[in-house]
PDB file of N, CA and C in Angstrom:
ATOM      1  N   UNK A   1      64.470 143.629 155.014  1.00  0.00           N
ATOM      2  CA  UNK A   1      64.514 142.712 153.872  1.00  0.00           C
ATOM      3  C   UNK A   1      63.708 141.444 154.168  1.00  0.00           C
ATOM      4  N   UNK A   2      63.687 140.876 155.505  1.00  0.00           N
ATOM      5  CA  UNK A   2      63.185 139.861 155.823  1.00  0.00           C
ATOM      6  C   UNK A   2      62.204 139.919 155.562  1.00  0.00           C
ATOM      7  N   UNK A   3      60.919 141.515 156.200  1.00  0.00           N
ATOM      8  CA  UNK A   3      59.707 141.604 155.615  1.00  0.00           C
ATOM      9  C   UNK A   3      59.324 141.469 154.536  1.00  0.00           C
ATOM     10  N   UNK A   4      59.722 142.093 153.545  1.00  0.00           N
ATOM     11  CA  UNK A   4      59.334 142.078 152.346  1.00  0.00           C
ATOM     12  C   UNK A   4      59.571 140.685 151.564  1.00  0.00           C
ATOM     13  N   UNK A   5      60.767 139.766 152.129  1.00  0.00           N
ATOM     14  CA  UNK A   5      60.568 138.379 151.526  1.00  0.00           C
ATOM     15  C   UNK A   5      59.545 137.262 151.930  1.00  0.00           C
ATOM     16  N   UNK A   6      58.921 137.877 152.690  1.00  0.00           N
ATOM     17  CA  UNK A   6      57.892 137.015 153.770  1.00  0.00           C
ATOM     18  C   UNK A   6      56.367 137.769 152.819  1.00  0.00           C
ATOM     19  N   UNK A   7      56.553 139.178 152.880  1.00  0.00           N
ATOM     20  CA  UNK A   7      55.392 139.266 151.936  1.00  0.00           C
ATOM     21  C   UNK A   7      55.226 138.641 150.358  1.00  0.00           C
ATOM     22  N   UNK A   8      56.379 138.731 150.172  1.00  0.00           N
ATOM     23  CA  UNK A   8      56.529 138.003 148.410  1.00  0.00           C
ATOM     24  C   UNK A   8      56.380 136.540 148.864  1.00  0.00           C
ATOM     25  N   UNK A   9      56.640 136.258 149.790  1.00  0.00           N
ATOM     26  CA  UNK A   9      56.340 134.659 149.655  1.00  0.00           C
ATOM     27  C   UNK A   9      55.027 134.620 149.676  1.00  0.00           C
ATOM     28  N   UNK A  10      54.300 135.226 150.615  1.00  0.00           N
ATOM     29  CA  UNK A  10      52.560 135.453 150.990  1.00  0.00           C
ATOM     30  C   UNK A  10      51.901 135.583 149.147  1.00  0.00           C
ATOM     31  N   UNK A  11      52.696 136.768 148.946  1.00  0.00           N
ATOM     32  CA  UNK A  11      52.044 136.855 147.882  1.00  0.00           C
ATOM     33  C   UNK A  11      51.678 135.440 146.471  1.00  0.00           C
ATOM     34  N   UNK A  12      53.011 135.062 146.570  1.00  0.00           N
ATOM     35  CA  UNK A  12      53.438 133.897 145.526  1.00  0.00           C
ATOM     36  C   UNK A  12      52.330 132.797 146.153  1.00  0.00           C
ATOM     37  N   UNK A  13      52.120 132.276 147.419  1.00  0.00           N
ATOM     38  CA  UNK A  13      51.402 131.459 147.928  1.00  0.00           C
ATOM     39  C   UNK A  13      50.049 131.853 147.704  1.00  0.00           C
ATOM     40  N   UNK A  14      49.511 133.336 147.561  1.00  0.00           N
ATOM     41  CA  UNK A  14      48.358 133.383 147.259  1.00  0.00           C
ATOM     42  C   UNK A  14      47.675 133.188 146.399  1.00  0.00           C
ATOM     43  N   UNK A  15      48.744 133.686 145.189  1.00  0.00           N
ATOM     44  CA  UNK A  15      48.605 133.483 143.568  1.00  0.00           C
ATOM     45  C   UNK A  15      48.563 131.884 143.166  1.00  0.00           C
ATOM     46  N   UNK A  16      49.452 131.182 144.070  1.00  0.00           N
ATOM     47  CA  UNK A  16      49.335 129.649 143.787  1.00  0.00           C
ATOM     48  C   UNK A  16      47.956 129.203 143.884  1.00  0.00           C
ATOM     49  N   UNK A  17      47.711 129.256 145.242  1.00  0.00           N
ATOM     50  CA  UNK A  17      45.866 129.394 145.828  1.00  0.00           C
ATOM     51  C   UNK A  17      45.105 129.622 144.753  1.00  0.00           C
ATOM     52  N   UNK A  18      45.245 130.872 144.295  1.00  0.00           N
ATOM     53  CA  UNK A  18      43.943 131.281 143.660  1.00  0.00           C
ATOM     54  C   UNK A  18      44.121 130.391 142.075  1.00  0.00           C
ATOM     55  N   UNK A  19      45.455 130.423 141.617  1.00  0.00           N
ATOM     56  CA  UNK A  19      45.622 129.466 140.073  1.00  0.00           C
ATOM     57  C   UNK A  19      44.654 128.716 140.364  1.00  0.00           C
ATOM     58  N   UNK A  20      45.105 128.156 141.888  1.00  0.00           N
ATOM     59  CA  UNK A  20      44.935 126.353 141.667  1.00  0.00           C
ATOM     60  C   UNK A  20      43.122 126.050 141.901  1.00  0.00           C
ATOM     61  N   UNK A  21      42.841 127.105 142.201  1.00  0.00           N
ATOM     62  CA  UNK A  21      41.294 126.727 143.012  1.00  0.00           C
ATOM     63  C   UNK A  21      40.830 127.521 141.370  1.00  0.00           C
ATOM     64  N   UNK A  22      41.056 128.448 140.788  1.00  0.00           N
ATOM     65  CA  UNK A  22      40.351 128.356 139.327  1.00  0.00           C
ATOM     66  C   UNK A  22      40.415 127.375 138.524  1.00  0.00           C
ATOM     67  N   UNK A  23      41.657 126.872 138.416  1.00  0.00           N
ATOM     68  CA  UNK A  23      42.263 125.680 137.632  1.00  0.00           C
ATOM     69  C   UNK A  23      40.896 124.756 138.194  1.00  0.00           C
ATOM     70  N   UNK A  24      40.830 124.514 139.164  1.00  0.00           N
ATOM     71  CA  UNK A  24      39.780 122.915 139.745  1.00  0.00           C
ATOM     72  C   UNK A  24      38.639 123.593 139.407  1.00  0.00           C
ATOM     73  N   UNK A  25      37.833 125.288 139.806  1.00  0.00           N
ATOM     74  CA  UNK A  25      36.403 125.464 139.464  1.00  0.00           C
ATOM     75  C   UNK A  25      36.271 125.298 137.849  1.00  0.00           C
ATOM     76  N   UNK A  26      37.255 125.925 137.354  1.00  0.00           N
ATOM     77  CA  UNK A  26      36.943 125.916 135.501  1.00  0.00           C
ATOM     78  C   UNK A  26      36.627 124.272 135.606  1.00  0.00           C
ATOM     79  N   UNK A  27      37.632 123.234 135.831  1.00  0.00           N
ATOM     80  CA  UNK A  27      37.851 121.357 135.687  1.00  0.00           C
ATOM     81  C   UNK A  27      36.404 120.985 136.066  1.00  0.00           C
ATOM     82  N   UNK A  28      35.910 121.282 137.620  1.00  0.00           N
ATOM     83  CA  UNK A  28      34.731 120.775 137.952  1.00  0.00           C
ATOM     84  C   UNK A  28      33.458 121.563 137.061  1.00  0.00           C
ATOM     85  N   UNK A  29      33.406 122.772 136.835  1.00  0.00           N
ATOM     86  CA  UNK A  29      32.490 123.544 136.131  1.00  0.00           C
ATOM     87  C   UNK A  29      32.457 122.851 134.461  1.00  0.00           C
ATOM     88  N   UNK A  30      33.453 122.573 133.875  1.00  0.00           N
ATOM     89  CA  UNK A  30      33.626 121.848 132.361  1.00  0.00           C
ATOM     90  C   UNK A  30      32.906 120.214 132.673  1.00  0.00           C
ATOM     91  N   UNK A  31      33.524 119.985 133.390  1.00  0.00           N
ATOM     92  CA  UNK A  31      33.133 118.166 133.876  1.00  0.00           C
ATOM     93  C   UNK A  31      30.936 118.700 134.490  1.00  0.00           C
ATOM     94  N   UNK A  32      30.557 119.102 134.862  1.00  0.00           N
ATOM     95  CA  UNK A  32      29.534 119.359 135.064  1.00  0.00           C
ATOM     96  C   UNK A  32      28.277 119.794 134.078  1.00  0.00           C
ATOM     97  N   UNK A  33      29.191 120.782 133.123  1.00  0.00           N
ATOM     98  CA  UNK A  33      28.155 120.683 131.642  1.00  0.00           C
ATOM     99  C   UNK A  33      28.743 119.941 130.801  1.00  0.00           C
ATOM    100  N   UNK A  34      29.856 119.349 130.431  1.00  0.00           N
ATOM    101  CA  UNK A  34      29.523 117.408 130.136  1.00  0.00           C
ATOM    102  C   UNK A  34      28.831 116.884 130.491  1.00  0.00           C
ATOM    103  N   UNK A  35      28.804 116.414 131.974  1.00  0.00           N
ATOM    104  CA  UNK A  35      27.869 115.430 132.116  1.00  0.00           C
ATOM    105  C   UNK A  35      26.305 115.725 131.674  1.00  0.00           C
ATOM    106  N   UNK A  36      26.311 117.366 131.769  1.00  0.00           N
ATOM    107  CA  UNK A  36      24.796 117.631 131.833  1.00  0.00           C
ATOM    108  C   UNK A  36      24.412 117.639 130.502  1.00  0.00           C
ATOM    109  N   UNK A  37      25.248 117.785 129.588  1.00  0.00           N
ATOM    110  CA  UNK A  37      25.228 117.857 128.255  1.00  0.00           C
ATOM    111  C   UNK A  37      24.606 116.425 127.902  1.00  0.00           C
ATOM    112  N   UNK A  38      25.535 115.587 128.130  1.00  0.00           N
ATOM    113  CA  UNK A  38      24.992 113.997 127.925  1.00  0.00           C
ATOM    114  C   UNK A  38      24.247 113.678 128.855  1.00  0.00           C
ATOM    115  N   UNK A  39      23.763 113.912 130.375  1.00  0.00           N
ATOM    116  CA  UNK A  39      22.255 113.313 130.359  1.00  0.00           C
ATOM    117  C   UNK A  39      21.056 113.973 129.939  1.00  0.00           C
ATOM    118  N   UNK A  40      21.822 115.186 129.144  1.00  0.00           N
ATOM    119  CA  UNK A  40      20.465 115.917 128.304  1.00  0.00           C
ATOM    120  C   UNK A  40      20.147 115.291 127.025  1.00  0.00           C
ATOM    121  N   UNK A  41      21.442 114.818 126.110  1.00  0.00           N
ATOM    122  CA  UNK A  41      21.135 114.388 125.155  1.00  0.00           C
ATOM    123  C   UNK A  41      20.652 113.079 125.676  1.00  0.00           C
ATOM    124  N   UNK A  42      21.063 112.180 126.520  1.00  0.00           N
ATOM    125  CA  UNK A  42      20.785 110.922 126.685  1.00  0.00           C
ATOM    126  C   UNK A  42      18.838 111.206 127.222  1.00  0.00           C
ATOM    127  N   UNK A  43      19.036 112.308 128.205  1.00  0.00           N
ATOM    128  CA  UNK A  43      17.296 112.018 128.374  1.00  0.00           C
ATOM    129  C   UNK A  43      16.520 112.621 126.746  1.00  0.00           C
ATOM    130  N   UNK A  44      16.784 113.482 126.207  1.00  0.00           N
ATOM    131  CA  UNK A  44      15.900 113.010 125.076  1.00  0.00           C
ATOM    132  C   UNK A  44      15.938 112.337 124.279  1.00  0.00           C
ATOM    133  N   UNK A  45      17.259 112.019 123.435  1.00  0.00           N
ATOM    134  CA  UNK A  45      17.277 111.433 122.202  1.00  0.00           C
ATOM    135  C   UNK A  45      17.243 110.136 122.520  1.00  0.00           C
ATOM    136  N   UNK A  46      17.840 109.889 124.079  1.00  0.00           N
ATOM    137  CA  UNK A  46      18.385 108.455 124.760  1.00  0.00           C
ATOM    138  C   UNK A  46      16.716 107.579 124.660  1.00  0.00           C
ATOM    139  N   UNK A  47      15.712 108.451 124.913  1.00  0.00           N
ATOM    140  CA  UNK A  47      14.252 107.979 125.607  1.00  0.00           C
ATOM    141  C   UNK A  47      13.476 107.742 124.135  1.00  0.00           C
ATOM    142  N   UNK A  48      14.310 109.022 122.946  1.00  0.00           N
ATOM    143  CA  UNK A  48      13.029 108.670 121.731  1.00  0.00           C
ATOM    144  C   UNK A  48      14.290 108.278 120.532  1.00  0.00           C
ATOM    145  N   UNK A  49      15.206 107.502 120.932  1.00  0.00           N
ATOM    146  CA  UNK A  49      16.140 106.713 120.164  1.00  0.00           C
ATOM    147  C   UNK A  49      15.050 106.145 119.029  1.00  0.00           C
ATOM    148  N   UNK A  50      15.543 105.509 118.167  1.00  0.00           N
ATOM    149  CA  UNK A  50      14.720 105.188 116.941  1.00  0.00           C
ATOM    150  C   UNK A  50      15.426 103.973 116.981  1.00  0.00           C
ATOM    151  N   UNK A  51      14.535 103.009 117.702  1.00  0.00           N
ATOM    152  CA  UNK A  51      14.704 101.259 118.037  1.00  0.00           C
ATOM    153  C   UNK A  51      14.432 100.753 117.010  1.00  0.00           C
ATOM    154  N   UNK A  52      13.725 100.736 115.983  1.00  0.00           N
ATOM    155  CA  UNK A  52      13.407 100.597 114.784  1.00  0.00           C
ATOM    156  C   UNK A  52      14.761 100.410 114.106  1.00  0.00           C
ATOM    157  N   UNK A  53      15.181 101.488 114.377  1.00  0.00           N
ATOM    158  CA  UNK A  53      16.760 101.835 113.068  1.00  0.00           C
ATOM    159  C   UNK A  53      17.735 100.672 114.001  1.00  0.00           C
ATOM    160  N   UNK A  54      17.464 100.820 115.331  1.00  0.00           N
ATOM    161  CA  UNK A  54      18.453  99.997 115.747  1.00  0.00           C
ATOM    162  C   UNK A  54      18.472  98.492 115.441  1.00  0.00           C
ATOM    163  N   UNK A  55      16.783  97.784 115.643  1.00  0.00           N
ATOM    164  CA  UNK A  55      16.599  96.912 115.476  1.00  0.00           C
ATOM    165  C   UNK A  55      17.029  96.177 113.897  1.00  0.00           C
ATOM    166  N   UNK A  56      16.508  97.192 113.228  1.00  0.00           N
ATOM    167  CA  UNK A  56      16.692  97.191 112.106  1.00  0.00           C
ATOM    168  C   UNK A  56      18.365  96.928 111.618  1.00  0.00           C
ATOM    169  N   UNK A  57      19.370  97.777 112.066  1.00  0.00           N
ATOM    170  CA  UNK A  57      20.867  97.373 112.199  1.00  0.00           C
ATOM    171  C   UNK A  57      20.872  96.342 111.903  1.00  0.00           C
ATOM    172  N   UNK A  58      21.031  96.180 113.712  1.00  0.00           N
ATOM    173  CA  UNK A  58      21.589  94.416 114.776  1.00  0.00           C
ATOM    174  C   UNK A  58      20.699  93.045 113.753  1.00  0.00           C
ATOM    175  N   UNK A  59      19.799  93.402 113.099  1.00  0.00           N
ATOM    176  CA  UNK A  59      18.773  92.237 112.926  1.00  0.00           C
ATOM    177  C   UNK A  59      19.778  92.235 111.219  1.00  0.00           C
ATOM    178  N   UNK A  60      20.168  93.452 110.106  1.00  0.00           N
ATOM    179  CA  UNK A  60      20.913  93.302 108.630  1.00  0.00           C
ATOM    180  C   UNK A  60      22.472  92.739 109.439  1.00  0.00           C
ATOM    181  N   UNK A  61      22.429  93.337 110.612  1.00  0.00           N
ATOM    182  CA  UNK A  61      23.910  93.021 110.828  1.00  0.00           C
ATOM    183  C   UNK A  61      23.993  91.085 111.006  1.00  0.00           C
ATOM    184  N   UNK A  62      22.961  90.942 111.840  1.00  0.00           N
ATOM    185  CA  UNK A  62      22.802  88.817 112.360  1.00  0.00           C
ATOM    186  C   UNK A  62      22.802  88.557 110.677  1.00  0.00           C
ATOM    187  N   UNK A  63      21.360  88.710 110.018  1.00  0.00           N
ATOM    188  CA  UNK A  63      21.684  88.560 108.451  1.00  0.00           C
ATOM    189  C   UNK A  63      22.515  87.871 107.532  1.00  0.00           C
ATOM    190  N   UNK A  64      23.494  89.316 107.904  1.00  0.00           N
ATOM    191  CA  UNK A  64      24.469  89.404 106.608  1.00  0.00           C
ATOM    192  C   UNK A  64      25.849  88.373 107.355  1.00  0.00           C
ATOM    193  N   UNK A  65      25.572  88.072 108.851  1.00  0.00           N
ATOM    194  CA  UNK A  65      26.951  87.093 109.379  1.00  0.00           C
ATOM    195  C   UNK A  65      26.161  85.973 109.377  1.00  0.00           C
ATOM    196  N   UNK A  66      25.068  85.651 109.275  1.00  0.00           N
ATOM    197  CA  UNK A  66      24.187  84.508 108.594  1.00  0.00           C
ATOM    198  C   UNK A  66      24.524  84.103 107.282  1.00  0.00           C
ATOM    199  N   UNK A  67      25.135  84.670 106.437  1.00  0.00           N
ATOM    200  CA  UNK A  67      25.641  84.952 104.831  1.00  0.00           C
ATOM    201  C   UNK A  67      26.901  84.566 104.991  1.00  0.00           C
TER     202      UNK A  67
END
């Protein structure tokens, strides 16, 4: 009996192991195409942003609190 509770423990400890180390690759693998997601959008759209529209904003926004 002893054996077999020593293997079920092995076993239960392995299954913990393996949850826990998918649990963190899925976490780090999700957190990794985020980030890559946004310095993808940030390197293109970030580089050909339309400063114009922005300027354009910030400059109706001073304006209209000028008003």
């Amino acid at each position: 009996m002893k054996a077999e509770k020593n293997k079920v423990e092995v076993v239960v400890v392995v299954v913990v192991v393996v949850v826990v180390v998918v649990v963190v690759v899925v976490v780090v693998v999700r957190a990794v195409a985020v980030v890559t997601v946004v310095v993808a959008v940030v390197a293109f759209s970030g580089l050909t942003v339309d400063w114009d529209d922005f300027s354009n904003r910030s400059t109706s926004l001073s304006t209209s609190l000028e008003l």
